[in-house]
C-alpha atoms as a PDB file:
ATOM      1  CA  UNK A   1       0.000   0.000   0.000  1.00  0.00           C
ATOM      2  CA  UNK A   2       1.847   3.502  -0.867  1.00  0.00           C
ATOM      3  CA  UNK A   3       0.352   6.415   0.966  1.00  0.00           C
ATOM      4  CA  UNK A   4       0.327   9.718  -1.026  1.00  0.00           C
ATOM      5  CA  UNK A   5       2.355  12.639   0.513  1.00  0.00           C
ATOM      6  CA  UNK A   6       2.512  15.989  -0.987  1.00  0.00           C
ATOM      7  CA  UNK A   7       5.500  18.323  -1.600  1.00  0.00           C
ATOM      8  CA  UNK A   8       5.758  21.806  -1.708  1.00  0.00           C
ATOM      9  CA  UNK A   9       9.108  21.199  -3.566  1.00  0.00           C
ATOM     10  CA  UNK A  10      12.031  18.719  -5.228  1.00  0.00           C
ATOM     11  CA  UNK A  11      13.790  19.282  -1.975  1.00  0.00           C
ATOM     12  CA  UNK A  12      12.598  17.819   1.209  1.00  0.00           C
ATOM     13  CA  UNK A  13      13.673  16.942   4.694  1.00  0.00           C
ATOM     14  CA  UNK A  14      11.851  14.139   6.804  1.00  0.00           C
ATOM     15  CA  UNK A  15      11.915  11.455   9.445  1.00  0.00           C
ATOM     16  CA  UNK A  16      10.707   8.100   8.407  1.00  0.00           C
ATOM     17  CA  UNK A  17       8.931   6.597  11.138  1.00  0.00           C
ATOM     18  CA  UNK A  18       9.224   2.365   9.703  1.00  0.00           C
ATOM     19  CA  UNK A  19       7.243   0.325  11.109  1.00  0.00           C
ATOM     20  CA  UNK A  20       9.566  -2.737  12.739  1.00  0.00           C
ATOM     21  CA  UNK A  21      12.366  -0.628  13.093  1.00  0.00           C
ATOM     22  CA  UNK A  22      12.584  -0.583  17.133  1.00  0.00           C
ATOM     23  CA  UNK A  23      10.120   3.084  17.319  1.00  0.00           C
ATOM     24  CA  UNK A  24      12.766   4.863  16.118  1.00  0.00           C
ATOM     25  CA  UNK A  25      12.874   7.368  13.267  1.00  0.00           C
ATOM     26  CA  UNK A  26      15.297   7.886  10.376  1.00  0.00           C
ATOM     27  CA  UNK A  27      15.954  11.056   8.925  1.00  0.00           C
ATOM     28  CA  UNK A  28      16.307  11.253   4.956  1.00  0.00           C
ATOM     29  CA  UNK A  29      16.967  13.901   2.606  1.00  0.00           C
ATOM     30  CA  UNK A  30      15.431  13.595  -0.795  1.00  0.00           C
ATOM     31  CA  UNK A  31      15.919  15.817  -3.827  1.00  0.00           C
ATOM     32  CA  UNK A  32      14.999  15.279  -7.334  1.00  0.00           C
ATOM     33  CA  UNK A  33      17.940  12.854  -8.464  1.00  0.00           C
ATOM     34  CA  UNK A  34      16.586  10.533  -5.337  1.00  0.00           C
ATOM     35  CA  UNK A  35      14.483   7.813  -5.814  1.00  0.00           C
ATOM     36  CA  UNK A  36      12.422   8.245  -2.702  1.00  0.00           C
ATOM     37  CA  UNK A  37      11.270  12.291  -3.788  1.00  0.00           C
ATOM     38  CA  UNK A  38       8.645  10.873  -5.848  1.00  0.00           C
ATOM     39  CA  UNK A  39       6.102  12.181  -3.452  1.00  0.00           C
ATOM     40  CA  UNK A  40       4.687   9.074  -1.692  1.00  0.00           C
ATOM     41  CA  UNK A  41       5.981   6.751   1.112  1.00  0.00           C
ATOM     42  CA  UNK A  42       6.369   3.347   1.022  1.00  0.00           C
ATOM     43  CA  UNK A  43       5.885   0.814   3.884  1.00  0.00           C
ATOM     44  CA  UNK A  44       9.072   1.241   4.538  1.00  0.00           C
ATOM     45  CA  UNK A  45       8.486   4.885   6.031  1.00  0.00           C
ATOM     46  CA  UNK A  46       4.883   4.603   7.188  1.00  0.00           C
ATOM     47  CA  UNK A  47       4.933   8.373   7.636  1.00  0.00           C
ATOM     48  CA  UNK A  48       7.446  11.236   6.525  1.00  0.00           C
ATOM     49  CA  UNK A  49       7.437  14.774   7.933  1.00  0.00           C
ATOM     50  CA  UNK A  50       7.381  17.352   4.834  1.00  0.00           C
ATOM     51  CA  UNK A  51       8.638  20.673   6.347  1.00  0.00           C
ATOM     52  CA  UNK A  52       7.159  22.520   3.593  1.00  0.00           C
ATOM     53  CA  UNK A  53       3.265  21.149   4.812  1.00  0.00           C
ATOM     54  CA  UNK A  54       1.362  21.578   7.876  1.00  0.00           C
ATOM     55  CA  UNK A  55       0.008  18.904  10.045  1.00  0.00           C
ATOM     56  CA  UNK A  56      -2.941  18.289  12.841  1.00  0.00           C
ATOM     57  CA  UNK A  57      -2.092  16.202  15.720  1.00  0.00           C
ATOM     58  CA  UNK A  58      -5.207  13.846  16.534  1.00  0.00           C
ATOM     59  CA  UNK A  59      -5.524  12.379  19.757  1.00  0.00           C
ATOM     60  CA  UNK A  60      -5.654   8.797  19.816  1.00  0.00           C
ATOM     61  CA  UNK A  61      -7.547   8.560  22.717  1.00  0.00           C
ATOM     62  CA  UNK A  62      -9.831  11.459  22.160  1.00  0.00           C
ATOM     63  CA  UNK A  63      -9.810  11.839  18.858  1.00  0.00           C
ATOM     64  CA  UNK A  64      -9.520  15.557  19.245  1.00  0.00           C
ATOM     65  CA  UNK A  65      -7.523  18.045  17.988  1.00  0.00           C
ATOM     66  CA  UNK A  66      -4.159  19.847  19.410  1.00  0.00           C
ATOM     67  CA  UNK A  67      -4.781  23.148  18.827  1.00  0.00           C
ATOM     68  CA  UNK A  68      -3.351  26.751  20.964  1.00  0.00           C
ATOM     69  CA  UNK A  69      -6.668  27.786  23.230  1.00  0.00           C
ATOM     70  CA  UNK A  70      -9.061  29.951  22.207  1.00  0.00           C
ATOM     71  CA  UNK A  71      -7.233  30.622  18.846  1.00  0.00           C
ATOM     72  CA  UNK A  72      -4.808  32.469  21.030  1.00  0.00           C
ATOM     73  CA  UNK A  73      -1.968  34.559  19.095  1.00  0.00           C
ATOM     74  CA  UNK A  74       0.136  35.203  22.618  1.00  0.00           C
ATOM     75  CA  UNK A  75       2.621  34.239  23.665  1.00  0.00           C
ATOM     76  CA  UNK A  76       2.448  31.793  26.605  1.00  0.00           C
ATOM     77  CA  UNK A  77      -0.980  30.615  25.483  1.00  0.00           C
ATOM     78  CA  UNK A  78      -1.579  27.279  26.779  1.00  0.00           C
ATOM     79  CA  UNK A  79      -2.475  23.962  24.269  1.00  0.00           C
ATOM     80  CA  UNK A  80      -5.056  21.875  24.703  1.00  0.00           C
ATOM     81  CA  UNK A  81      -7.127  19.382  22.721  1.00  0.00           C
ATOM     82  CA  UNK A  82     -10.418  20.860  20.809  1.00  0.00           C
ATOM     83  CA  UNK A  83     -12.886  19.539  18.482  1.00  0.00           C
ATOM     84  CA  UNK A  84     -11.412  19.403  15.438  1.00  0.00           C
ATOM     85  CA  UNK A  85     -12.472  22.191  12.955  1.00  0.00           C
ATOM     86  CA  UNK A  86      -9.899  22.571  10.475  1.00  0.00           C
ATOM     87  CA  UNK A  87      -8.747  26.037  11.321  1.00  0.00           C
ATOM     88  CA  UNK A  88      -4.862  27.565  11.010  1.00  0.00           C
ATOM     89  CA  UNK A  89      -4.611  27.361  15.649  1.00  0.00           C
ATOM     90  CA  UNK A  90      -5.036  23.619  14.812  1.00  0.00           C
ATOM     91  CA  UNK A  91      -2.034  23.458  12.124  1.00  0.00           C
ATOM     92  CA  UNK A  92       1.768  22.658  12.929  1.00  0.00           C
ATOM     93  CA  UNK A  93       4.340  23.662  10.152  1.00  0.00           C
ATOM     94  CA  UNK A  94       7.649  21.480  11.742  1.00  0.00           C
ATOM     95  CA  UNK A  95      11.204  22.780  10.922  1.00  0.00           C
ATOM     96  CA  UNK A  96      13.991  20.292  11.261  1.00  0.00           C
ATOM     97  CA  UNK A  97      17.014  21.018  13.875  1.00  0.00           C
ATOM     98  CA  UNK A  98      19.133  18.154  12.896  1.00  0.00           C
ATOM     99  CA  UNK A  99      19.096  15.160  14.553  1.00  0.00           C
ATOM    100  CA  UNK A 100      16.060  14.071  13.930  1.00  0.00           C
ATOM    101  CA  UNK A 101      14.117  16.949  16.051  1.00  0.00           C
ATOM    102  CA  UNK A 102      11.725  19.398  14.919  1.00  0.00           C
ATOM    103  CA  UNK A 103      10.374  23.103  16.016  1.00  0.00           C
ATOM    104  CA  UNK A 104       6.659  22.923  15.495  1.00  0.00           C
ATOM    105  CA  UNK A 105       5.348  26.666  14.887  1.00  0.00           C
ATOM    106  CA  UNK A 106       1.772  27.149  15.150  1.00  0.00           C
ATOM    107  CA  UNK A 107       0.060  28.355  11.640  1.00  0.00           C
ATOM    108  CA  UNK A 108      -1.513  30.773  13.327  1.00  0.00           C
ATOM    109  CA  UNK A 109       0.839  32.290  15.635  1.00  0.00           C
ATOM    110  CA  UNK A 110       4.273  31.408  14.527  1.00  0.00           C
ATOM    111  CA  UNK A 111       4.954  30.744  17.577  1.00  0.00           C
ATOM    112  CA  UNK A 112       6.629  27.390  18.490  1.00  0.00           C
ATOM    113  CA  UNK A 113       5.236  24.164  20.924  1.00  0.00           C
ATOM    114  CA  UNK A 114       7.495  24.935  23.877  1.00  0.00           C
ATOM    115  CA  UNK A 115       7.368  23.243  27.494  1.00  0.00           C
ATOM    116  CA  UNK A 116       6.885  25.870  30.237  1.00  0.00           C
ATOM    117  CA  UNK A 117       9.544  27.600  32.110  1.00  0.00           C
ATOM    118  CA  UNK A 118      12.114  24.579  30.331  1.00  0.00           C
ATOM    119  CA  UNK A 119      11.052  22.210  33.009  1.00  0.00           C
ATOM    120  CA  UNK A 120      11.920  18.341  33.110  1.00  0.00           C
ATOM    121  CA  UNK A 121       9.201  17.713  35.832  1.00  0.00           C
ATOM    122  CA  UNK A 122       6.126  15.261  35.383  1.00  0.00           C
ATOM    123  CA  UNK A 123       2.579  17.693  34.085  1.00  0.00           C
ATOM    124  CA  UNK A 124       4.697  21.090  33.086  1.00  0.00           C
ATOM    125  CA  UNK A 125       2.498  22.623  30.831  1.00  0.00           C
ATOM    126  CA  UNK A 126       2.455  22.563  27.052  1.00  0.00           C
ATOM    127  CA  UNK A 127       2.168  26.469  25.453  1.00  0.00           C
ATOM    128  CA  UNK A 128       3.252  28.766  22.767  1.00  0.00           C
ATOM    129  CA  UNK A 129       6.151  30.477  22.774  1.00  0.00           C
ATOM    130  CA  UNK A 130       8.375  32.640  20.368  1.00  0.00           C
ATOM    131  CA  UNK A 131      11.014  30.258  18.567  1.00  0.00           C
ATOM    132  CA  UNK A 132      14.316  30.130  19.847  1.00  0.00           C
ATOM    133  CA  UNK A 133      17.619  27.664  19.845  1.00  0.00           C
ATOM    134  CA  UNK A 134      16.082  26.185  23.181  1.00  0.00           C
ATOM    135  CA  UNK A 135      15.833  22.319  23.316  1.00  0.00           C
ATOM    136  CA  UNK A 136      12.657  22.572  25.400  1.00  0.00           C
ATOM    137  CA  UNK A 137      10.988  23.588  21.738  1.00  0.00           C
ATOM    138  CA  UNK A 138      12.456  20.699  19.790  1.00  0.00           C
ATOM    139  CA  UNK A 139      10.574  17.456  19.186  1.00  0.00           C
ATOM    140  CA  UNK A 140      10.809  13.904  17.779  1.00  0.00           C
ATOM    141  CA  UNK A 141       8.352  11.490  16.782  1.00  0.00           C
ATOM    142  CA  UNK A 142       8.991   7.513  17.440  1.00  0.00           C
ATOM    143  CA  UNK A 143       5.918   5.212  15.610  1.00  0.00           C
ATOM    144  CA  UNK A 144       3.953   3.481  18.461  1.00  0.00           C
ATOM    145  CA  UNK A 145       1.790   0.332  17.591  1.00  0.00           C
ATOM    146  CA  UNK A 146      -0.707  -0.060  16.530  1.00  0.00           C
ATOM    147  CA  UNK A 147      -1.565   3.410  15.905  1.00  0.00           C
ATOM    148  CA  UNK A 148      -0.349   7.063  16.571  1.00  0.00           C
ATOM    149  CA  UNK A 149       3.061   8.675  17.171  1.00  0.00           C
ATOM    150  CA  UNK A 150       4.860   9.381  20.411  1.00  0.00           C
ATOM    151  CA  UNK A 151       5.818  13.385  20.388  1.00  0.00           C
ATOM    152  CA  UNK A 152       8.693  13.328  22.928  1.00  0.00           C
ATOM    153  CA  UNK A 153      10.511  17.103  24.426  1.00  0.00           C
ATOM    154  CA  UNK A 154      14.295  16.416  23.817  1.00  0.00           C
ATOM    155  CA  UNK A 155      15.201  18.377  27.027  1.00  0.00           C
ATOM    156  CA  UNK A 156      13.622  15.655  29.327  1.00  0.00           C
ATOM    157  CA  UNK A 157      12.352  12.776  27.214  1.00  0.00           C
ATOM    158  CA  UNK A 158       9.172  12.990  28.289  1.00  0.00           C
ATOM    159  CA  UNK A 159       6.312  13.096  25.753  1.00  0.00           C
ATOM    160  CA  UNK A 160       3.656  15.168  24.832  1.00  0.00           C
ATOM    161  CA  UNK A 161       0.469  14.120  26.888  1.00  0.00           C
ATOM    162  CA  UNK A 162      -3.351  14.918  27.797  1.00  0.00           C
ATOM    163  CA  UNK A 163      -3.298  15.792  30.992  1.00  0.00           C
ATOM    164  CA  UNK A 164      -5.462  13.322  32.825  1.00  0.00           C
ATOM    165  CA  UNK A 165      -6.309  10.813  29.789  1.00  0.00           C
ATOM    166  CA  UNK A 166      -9.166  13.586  29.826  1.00  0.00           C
ATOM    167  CA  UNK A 167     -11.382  13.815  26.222  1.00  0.00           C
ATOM    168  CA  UNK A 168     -13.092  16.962  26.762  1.00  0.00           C
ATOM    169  CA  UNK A 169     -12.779  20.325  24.871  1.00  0.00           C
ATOM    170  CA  UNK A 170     -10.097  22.276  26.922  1.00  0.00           C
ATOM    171  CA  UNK A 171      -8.138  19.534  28.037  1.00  0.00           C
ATOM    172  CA  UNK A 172      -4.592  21.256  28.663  1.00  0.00           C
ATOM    173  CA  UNK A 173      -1.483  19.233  27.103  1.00  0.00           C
ATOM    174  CA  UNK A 174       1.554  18.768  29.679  1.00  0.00           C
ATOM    175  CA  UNK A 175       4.701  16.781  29.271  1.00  0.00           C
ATOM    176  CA  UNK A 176       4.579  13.141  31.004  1.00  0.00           C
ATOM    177  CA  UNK A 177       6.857  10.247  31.323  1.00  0.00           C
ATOM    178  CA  UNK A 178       6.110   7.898  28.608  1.00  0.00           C
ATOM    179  CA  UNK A 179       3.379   4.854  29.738  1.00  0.00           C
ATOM    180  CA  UNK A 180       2.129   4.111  26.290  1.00  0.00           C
ATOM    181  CA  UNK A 181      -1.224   5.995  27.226  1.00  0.00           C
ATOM    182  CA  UNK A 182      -3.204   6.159  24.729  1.00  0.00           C
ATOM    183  CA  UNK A 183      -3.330   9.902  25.870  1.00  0.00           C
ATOM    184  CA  UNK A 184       0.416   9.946  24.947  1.00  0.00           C
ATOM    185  CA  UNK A 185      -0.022   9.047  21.209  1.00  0.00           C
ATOM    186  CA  UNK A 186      -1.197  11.396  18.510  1.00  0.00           C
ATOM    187  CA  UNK A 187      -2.222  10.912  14.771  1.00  0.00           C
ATOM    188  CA  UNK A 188      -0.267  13.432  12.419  1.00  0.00           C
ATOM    189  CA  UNK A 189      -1.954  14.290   9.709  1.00  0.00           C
ATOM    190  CA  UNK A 190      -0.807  16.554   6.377  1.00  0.00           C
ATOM    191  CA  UNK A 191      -3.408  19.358   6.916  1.00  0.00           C
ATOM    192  CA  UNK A 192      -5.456  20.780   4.409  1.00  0.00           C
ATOM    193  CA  UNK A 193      -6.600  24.724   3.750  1.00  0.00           C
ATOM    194  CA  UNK A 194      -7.086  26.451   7.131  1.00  0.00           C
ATOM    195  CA  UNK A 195      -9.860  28.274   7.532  1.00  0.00           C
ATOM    196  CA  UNK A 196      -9.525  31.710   9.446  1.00  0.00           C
ATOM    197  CA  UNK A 197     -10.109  31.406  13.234  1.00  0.00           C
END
């Protein structure tokens, strides 16, 4: 089965997430003389992150989307998990750091998913913040079966989580050791036109 993934140009830099290979992701770069830029991923990389597209993250358990509260443009604005509704506070663009870590700016914002005050402790809270070198903002993404990602911080290795397993509209996200939660896994998904806020 080959899964279509679209390309805002020849030159592209991605993590393959392969199924069977331990969780762990492999970067790539692919430009037009490579055989894997022909715009679709094979089983062999069950997802790839485009840097030149936007993504949703969907919660596995709640099958919600992480999006910046109340279509927030500020900085320090908290994320939490909302209905999904297709608008830019919902989107992720990711820019790769090297090593297999991404910033994630929000669409709307520009700002980047940051973990509060640079904390390593159990529930400090997920928010907005303006992009910067720090490693509290950069992100990786390991494959978890049967279904979803793990989104881990790679200043404490703990993983991007829904605070109490909750499924409600305005559940904050915080950073968690990983348990395999359900709550800890998160669909990515190439996103299509925003609509405005």
């Amino acid at each position: 089965m080959r899964i279509v993934q679209m390309r805002a140009s020849t030159l592209y830099h991605g993590l393959c997430l392969a199924l069977g290979a331990l969780g762990s992701g492999c970067m790539m770069d692919a430009g037009p003389d490579d055989p894997r830029g022909d715009g679709e991923a094979t089983a062999g990389a069950a997802i790839t992150i485009n840097v030149n597209a936007s993504y949703t993250f969907t919660g596995v358990q709640s099958n919600k989307c992480v999006g910046v509260q109340g279509a927030s443009t500020a900085s320090t604005a908290p994320l939490d998990i909302e209905t999904c509704n297709g608008t830019a506070s919902q989107r992720f663009r990711p820019e790769s750091v090297g090593g297999g870590f991404f910033r994630l700016h929000n669409e709307l914002s520009g700002l980047c998913l940051d973990v509060s005050g640079v904390s390593t402790a159990d529930g400090a809270a997920i928010l907005q913040f303006t992009c910067n070198t720090g490693l509290n903002q950069q992100w990786s993404f390991t494959d978890v079966a049967p279904a979803g990602e793990r989104v881990t911080a790679r200043h404490s290795g703990k993983v991007l989580d829904v605070t109490g397993q909750g499924t409600a509209d305005g559940t904050l996200l915080e950073q968690w050791t990983s348990n395999n939660g359900t709550n800890q896994r998160f669909v990515l998904t190439p996103a299509l036109s925003a609509f405005a806020p």
